[in-house]
PDB file of N, CA and C in Angstrom:
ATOM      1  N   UNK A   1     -20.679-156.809 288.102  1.00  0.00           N
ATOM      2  CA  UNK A   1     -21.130-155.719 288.920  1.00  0.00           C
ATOM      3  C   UNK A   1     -20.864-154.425 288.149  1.00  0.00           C
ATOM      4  N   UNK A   2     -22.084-153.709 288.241  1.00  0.00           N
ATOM      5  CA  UNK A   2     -21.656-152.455 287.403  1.00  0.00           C
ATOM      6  C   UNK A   2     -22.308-151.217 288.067  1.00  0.00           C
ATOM      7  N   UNK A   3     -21.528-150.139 287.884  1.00  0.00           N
ATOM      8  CA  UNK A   3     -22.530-149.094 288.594  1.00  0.00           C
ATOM      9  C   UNK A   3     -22.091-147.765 287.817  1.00  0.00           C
ATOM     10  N   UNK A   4     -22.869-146.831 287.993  1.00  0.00           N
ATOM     11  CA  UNK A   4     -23.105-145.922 287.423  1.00  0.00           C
ATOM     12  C   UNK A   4     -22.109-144.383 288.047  1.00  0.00           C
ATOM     13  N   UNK A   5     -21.961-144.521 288.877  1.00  0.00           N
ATOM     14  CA  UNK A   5     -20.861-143.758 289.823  1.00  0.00           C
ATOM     15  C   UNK A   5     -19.867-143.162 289.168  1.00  0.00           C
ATOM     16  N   UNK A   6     -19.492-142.077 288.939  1.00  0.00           N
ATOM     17  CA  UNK A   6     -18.158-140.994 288.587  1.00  0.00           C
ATOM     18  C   UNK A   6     -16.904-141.917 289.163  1.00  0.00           C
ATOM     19  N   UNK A   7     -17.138-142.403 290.229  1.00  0.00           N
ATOM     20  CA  UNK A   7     -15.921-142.622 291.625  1.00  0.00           C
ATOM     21  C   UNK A   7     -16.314-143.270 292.447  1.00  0.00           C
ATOM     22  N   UNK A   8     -16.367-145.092 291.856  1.00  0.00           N
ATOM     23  CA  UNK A   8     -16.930-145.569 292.850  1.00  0.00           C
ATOM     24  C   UNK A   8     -16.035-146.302 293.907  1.00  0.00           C
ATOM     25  N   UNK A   9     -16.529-146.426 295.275  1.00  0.00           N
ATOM     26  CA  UNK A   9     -14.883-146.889 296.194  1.00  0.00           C
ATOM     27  C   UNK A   9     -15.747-148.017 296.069  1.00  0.00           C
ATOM     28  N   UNK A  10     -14.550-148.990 295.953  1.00  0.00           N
ATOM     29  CA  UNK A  10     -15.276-150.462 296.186  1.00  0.00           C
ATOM     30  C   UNK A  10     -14.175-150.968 297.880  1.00  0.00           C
ATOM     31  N   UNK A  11     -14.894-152.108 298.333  1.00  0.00           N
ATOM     32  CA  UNK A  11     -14.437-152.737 299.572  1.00  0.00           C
ATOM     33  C   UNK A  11     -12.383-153.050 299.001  1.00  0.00           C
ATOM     34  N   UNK A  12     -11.633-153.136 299.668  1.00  0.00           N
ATOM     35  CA  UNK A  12      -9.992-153.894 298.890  1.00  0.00           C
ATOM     36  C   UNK A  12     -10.370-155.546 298.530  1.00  0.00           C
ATOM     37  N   UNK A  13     -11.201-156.246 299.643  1.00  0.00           N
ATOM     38  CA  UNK A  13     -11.929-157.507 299.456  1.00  0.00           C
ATOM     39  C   UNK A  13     -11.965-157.634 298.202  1.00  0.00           C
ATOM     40  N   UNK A  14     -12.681-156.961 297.823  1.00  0.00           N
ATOM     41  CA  UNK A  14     -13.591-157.190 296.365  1.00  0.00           C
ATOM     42  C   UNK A  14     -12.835-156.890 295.347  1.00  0.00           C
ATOM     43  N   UNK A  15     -12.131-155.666 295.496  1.00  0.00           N
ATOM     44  CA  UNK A  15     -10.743-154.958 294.594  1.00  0.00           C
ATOM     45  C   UNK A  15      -9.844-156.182 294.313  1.00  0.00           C
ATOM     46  N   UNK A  16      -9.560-156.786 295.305  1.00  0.00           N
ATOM     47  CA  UNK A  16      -8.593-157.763 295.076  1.00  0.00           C
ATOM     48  C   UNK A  16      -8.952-158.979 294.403  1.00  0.00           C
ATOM     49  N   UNK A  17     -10.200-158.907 294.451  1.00  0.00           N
ATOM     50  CA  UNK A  17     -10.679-160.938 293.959  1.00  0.00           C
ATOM     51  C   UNK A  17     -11.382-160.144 292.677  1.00  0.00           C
ATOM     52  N   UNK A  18     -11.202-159.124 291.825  1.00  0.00           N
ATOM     53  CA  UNK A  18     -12.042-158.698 291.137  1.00  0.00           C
ATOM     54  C   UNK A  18     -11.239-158.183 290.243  1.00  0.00           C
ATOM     55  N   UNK A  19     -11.498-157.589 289.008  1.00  0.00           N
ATOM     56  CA  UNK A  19     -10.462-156.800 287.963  1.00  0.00           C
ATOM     57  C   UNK A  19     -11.718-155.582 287.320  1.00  0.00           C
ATOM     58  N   UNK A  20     -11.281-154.529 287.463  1.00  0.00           N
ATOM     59  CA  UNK A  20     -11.788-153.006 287.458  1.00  0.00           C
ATOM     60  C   UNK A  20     -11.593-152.551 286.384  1.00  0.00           C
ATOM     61  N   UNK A  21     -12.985-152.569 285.783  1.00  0.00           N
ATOM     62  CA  UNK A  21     -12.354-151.853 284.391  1.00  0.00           C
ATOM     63  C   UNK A  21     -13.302-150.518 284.194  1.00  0.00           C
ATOM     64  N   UNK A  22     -12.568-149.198 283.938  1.00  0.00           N
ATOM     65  CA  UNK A  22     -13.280-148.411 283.380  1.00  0.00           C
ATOM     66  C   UNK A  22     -13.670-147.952 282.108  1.00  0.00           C
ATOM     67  N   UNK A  23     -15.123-147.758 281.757  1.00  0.00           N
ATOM     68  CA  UNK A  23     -15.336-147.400 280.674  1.00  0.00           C
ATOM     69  C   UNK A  23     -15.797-145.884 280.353  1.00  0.00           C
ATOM     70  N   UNK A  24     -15.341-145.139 280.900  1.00  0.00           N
ATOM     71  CA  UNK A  24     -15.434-143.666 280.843  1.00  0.00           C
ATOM     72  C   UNK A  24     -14.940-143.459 279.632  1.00  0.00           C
ATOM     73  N   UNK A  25     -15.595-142.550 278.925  1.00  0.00           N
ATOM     74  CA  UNK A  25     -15.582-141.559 277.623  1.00  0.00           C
ATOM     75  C   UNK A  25     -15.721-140.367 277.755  1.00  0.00           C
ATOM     76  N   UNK A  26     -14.216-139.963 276.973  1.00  0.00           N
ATOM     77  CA  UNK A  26     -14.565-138.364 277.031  1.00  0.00           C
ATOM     78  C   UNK A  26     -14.753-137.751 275.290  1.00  0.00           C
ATOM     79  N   UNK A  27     -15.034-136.448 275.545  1.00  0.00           N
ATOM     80  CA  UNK A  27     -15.308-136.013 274.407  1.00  0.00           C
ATOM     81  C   UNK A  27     -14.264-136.209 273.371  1.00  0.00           C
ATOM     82  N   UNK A  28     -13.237-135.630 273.860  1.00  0.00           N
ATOM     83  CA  UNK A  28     -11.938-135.527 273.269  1.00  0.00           C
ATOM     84  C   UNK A  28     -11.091-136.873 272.729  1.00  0.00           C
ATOM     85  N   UNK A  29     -11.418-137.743 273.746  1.00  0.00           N
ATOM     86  CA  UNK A  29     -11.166-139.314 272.934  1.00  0.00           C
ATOM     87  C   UNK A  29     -12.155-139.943 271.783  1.00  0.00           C
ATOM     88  N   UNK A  30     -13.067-139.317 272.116  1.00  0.00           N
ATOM     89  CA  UNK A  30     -13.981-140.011 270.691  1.00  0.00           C
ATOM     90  C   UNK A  30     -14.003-138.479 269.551  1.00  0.00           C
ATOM     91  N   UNK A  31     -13.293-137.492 269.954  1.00  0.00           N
ATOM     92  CA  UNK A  31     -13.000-137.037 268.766  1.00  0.00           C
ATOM     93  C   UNK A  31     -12.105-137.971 267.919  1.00  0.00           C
ATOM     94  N   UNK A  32     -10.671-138.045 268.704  1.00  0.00           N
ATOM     95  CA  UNK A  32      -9.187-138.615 268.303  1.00  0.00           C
ATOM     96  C   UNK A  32      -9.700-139.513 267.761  1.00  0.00           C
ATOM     97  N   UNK A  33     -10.661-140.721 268.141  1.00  0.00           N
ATOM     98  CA  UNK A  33     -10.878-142.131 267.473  1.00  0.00           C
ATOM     99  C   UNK A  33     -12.032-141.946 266.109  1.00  0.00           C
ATOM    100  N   UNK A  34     -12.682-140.937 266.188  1.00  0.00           N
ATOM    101  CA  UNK A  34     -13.567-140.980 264.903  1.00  0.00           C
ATOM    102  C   UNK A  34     -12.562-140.223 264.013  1.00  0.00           C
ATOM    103  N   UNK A  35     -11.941-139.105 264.707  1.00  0.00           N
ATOM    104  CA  UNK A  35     -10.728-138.668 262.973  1.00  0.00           C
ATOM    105  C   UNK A  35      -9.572-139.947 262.583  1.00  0.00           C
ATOM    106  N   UNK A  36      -9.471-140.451 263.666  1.00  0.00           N
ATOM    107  CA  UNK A  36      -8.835-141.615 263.017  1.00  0.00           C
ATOM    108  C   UNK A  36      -9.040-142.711 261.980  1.00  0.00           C
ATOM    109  N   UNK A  37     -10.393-142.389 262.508  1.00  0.00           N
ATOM    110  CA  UNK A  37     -11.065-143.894 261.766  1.00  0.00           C
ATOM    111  C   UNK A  37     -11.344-143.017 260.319  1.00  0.00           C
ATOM    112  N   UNK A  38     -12.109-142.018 260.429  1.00  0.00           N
ATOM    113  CA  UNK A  38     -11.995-141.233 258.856  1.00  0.00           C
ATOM    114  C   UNK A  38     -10.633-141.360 258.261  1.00  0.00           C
ATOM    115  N   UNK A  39      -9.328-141.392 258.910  1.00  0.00           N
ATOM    116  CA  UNK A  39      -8.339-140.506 258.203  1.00  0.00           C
ATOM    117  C   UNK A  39      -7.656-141.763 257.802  1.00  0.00           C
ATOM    118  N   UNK A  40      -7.903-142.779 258.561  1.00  0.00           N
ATOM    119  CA  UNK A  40      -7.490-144.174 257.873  1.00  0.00           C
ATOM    120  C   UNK A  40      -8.396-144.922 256.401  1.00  0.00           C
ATOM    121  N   UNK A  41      -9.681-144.493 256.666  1.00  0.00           N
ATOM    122  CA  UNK A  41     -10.763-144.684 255.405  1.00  0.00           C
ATOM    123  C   UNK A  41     -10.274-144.068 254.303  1.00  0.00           C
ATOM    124  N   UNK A  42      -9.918-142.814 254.335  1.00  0.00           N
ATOM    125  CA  UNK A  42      -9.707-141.795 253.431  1.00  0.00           C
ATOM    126  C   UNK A  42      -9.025-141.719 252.468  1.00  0.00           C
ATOM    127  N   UNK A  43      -7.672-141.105 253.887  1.00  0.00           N
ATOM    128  CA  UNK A  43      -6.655-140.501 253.017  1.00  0.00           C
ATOM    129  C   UNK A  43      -5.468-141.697 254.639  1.00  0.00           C
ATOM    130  N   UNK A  44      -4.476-142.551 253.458  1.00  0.00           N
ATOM    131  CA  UNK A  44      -3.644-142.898 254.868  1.00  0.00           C
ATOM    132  C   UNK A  44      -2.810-142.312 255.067  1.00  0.00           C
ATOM    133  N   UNK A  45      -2.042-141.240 253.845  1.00  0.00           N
ATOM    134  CA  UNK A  45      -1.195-140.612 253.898  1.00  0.00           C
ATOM    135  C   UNK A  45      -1.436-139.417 254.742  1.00  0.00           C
ATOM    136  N   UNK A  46      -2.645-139.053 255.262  1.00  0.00           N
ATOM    137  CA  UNK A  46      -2.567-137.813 256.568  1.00  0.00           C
ATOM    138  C   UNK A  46      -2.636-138.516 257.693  1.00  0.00           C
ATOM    139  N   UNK A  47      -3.182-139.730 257.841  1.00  0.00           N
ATOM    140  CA  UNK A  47      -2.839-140.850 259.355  1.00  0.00           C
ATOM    141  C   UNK A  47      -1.635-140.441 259.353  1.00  0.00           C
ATOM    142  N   UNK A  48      -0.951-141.033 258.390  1.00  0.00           N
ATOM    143  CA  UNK A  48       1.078-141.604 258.651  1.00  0.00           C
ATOM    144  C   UNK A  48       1.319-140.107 259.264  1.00  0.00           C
ATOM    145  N   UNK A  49       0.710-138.994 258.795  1.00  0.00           N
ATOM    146  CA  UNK A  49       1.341-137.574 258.955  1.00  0.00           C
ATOM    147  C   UNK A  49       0.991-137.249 260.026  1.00  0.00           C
ATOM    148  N   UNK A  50       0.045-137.749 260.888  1.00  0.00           N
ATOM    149  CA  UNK A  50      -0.732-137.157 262.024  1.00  0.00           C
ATOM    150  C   UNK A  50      -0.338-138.220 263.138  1.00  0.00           C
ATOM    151  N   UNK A  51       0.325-139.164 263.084  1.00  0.00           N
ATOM    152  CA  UNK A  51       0.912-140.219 264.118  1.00  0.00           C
ATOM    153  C   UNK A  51       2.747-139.456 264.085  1.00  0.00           C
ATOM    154  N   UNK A  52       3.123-139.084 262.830  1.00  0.00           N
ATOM    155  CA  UNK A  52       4.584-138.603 263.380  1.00  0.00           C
ATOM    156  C   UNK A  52       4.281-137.358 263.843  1.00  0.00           C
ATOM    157  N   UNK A  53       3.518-137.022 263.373  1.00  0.00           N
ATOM    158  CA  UNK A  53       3.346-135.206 264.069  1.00  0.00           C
ATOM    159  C   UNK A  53       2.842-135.757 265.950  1.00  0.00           C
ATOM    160  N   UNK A  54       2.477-136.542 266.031  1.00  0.00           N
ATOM    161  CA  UNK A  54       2.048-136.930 267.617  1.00  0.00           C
ATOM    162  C   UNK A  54       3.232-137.078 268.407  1.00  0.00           C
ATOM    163  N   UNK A  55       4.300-138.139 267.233  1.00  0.00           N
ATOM    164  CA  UNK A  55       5.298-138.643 268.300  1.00  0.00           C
ATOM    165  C   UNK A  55       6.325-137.383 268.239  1.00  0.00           C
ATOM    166  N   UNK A  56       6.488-136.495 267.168  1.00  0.00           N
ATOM    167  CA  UNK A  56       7.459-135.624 267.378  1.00  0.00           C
ATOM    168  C   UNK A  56       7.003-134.455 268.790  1.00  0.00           C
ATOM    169  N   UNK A  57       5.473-134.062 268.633  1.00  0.00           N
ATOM    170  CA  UNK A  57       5.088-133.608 270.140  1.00  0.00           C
ATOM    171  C   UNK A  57       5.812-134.482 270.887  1.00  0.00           C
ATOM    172  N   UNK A  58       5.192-135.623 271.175  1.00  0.00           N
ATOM    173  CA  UNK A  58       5.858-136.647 272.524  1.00  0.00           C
ATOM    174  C   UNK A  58       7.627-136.451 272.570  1.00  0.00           C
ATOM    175  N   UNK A  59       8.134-136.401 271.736  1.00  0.00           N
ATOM    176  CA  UNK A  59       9.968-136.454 271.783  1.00  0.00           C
ATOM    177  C   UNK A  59       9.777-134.833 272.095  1.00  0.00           C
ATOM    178  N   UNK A  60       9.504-134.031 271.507  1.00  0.00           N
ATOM    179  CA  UNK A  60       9.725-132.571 271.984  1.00  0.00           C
ATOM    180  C   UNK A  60       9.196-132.173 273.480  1.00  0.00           C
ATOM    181  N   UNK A  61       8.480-132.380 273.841  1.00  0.00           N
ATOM    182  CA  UNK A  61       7.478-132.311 275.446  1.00  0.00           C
ATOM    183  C   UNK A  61       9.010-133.208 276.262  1.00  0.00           C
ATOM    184  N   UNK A  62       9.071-134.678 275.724  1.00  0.00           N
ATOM    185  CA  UNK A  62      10.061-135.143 276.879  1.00  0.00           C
ATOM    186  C   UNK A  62      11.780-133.835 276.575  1.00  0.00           C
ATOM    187  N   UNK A  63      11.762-134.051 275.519  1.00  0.00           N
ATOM    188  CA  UNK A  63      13.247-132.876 275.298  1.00  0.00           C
ATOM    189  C   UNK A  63      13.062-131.063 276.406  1.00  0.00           C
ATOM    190  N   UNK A  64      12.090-131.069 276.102  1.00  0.00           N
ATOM    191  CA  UNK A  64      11.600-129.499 277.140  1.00  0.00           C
ATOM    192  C   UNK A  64      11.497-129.783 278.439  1.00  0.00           C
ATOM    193  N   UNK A  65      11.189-131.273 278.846  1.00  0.00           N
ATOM    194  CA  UNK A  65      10.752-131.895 280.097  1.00  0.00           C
ATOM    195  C   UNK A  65      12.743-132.238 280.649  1.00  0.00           C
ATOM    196  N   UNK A  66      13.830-132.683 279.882  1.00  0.00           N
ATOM    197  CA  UNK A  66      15.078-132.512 280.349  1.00  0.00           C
ATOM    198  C   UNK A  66      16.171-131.485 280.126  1.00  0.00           C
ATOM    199  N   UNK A  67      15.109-130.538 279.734  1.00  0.00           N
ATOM    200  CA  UNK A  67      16.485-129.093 279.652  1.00  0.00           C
ATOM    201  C   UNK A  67      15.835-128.715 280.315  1.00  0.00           C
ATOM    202  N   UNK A  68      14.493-128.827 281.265  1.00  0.00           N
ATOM    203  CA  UNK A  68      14.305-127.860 282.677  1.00  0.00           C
ATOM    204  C   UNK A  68      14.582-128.910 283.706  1.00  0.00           C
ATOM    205  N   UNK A  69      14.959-130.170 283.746  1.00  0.00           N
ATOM    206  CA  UNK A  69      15.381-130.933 284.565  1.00  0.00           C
ATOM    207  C   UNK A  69      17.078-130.129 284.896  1.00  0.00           C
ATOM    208  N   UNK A  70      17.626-130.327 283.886  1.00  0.00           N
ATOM    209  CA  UNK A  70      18.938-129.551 283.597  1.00  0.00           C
ATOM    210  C   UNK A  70      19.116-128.344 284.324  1.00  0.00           C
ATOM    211  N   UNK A  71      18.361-127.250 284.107  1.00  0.00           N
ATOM    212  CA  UNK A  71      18.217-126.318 284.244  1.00  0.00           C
ATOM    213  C   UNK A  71      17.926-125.838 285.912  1.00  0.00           C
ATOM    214  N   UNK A  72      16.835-126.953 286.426  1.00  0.00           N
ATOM    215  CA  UNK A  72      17.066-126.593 287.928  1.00  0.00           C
ATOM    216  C   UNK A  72      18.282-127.477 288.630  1.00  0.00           C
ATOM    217  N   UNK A  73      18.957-128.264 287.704  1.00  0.00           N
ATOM    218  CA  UNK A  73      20.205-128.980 288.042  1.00  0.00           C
ATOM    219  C   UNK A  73      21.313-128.007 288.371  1.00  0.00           C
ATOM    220  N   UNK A  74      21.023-127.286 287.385  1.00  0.00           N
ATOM    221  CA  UNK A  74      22.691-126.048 286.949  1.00  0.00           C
ATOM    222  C   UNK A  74      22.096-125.054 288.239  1.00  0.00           C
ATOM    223  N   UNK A  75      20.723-125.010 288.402  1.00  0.00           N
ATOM    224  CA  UNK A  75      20.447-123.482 289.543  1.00  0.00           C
ATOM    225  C   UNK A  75      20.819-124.147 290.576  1.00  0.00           C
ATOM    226  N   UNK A  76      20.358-125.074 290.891  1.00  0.00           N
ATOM    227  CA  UNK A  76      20.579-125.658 292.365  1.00  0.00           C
ATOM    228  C   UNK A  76      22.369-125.663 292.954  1.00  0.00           C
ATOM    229  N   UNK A  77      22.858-126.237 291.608  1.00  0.00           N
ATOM    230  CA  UNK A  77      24.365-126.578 291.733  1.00  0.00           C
ATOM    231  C   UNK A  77      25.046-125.374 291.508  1.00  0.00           C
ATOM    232  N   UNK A  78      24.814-124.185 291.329  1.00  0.00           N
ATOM    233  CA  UNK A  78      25.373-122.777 291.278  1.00  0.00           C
ATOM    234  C   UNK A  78      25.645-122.246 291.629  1.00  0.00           C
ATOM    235  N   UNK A  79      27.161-121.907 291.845  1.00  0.00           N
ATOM    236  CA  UNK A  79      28.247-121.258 292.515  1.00  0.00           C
ATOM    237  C   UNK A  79      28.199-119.583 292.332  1.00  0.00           C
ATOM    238  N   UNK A  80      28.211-118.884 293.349  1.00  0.00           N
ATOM    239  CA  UNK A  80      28.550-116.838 293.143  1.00  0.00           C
ATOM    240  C   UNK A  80      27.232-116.508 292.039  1.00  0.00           C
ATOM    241  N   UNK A  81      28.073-115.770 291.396  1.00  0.00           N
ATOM    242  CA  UNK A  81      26.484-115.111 290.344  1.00  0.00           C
ATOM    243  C   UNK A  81      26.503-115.530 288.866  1.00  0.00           C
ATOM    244  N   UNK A  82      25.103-115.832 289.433  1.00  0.00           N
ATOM    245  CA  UNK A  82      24.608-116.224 287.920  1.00  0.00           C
ATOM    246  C   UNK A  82      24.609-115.931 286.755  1.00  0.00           C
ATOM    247  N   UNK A  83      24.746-114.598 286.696  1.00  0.00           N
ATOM    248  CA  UNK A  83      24.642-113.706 285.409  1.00  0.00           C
ATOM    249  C   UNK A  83      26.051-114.036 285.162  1.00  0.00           C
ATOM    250  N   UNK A  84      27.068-114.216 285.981  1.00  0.00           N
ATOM    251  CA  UNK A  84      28.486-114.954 285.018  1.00  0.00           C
ATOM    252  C   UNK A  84      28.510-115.997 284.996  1.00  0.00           C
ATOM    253  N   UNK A  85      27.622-116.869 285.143  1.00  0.00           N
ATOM    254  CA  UNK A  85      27.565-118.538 284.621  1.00  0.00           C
ATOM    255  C   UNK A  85      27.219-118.550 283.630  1.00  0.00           C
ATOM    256  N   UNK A  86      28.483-118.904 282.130  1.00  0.00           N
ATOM    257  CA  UNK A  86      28.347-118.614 281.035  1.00  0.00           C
ATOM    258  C   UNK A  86      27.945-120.543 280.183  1.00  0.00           C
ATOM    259  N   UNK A  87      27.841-121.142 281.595  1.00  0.00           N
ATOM    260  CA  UNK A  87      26.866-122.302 280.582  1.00  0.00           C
ATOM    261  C   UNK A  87      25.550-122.487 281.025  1.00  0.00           C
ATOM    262  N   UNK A  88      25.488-121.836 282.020  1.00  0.00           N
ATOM    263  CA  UNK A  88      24.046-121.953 282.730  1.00  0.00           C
ATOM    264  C   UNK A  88      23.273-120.752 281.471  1.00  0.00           C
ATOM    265  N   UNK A  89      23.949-119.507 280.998  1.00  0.00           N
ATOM    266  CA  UNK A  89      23.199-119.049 279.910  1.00  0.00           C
ATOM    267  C   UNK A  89      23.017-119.716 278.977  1.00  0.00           C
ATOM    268  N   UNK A  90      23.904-120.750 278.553  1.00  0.00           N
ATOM    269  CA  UNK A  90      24.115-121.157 276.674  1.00  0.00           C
ATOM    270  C   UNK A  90      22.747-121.947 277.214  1.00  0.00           C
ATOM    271  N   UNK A  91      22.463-122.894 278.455  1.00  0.00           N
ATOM    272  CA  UNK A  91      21.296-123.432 278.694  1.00  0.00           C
ATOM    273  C   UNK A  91      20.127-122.860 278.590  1.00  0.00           C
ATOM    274  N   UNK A  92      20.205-121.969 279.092  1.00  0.00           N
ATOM    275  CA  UNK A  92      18.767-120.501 279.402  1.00  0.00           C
ATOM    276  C   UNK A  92      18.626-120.889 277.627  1.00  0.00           C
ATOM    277  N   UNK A  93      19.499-120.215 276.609  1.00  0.00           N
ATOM    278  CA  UNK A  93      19.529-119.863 275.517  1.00  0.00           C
ATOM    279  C   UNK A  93      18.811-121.394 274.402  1.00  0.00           C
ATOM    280  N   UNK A  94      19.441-122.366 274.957  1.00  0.00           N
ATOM    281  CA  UNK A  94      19.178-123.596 274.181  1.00  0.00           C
ATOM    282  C   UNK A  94      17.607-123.901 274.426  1.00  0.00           C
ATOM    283  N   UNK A  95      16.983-124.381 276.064  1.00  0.00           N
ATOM    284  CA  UNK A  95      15.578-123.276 276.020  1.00  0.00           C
ATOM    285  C   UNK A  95      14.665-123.066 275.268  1.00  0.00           C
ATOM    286  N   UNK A  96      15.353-121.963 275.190  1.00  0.00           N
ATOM    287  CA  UNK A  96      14.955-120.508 274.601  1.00  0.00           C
ATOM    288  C   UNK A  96      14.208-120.959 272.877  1.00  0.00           C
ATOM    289  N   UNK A  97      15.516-121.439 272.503  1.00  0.00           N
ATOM    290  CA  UNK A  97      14.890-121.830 271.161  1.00  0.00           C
ATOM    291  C   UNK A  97      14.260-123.515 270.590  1.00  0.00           C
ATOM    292  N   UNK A  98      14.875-123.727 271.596  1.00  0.00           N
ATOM    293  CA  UNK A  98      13.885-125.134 271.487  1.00  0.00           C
ATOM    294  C   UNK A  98      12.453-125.203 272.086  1.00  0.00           C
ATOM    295  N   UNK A  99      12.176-124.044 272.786  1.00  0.00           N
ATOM    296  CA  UNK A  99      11.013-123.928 272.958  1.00  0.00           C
ATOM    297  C   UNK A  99       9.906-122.785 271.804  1.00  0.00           C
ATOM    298  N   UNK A 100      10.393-122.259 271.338  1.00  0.00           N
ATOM    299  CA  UNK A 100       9.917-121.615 269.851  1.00  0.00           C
ATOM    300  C   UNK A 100       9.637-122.559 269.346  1.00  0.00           C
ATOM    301  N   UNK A 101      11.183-123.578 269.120  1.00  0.00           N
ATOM    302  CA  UNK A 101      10.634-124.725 267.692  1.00  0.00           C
ATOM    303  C   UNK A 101       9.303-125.452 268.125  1.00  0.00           C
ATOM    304  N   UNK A 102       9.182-125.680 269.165  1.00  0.00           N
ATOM    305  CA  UNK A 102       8.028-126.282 269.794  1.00  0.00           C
ATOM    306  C   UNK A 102       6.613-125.671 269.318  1.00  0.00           C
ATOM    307  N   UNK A 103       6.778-124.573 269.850  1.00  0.00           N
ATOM    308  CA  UNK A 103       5.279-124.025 270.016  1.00  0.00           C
ATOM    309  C   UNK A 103       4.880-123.680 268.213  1.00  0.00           C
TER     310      UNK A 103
END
């Protein structure tokens, strides 16, 4: 069964006795897969460079993703004033520059 639909609702009946597969394409994925496929033809030494440069995004995004976990940890849990919570700054501060190295 196939249909042409953005969003198609199917019956749960059918959902259930059936396995759903989408084949949606976007632009942006068949960019990623044709520079891949060049950059593996090519040159492999800019693949190897362009898969750690991916995963160091992915480790940096989750690292920025638990110093603001942290961060509304220390606000929530924060006693009198803030401006003298001298680790809740060194946090602000750590942040601060791990989000430079990022960008």
């Amino acid at each position: 069964m196939t249909t042409r639909l953005s969003n198609p609702k199917f019956s749960p009946e059918l959902a259930a006795k059936t396995t759903i597969i989408d084949f949606t394409v976007t632009q942006g994925g068949l960019e990623q897969q044709l520079l891949s496929r060049v950059l593996s033809k090519e040159q492999k030494s800019l693949e190897e460079q362009m898969t750690s440069l991916q995963e160091e995004i992915t480790l940096n995004t989750n690292t920025l993703r638990q110093y603001d976990k942290d961060l509304l940890e220390r606000l929530s849990n924060a006693e009198g004033s803030l401006i003298e919570d001298t680790q809740l700054i060194e946090v602000l501060q750590t942040i601060k520059t791990k989000e430079k190295e990022v960008n």
